[in-house]
Protein backbone atom coordinates (compact mmCIF):
# COMPACT_ATOMS: atom_id res chain seq x y z
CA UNK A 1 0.00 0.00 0.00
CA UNK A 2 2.05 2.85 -1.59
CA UNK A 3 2.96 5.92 1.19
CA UNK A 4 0.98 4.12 4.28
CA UNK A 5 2.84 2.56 7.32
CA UNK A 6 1.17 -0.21 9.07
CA UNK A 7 0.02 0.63 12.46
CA UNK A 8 -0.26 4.23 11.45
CA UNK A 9 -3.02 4.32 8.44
CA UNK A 10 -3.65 0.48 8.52
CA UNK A 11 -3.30 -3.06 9.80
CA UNK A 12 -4.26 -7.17 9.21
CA UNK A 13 -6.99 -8.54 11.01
CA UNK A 14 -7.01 -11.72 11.91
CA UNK A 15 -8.23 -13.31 8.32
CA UNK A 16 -5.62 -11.25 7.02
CA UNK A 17 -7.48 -8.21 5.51
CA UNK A 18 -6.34 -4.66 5.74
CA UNK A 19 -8.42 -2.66 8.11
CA UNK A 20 -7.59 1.00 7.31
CA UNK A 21 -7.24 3.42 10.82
CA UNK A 22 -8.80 6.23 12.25
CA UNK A 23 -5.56 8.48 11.65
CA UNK A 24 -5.64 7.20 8.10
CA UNK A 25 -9.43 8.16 7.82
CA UNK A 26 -8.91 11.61 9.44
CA UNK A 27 -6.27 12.26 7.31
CA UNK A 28 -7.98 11.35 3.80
CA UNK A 29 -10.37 13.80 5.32
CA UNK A 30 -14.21 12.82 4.37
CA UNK A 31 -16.17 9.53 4.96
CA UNK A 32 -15.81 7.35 1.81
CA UNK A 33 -19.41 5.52 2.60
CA UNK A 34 -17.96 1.68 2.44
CA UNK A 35 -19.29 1.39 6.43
CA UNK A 36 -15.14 1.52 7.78
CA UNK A 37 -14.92 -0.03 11.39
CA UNK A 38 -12.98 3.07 12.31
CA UNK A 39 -14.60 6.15 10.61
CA UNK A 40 -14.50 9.15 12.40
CA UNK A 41 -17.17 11.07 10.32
CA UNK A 42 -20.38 8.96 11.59
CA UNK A 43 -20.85 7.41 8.37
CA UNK A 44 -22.33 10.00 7.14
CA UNK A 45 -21.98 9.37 3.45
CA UNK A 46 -23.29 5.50 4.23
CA UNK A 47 -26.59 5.20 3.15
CA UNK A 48 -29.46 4.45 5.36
CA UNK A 49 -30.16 1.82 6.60
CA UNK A 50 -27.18 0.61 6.69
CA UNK A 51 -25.70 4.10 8.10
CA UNK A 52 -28.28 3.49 11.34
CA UNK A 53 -26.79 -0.16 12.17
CA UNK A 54 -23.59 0.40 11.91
CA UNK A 55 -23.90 3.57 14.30
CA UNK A 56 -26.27 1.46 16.59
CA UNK A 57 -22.95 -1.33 16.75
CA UNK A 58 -20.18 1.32 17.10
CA UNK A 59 -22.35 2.60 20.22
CA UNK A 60 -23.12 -1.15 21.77
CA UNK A 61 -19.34 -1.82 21.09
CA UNK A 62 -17.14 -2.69 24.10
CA UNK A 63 -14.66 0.53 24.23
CA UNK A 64 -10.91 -0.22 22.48
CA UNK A 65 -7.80 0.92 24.39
């Protein structure tokens, strides 16, 4: 992934897909609207209704450290 660094802008979950980060997210600068775990924007260019469940799961999420 050309100009990222792993553990900054991304990292593998465990079935080995990239899973892009909030700093990565933030920096791009706008919600893309493909539902990313870590989107800082609210999803708000996700359309409804999937925009409503995946606020609804980021809320009944246990918090990350």
């Amino acid at each position: 992934m050309k100009g990222l660094i792993e553990g900054k802008h991304f990292y593998y979950n465990q079935e080995g897909l990239v899973v892009l980060t909030e700093a990565y997210h933030l920096e791009k600068g706008y919600c893309c609207g493909n539902g990313c775990k870590h989107c800082p924007y609210e999803f708000e260019s996700v359309p409804e209704p999937r925009r409503s469940q995946l606020i609804k799961e980021k809320e009944s999420a246990p918090a990350q450290s």
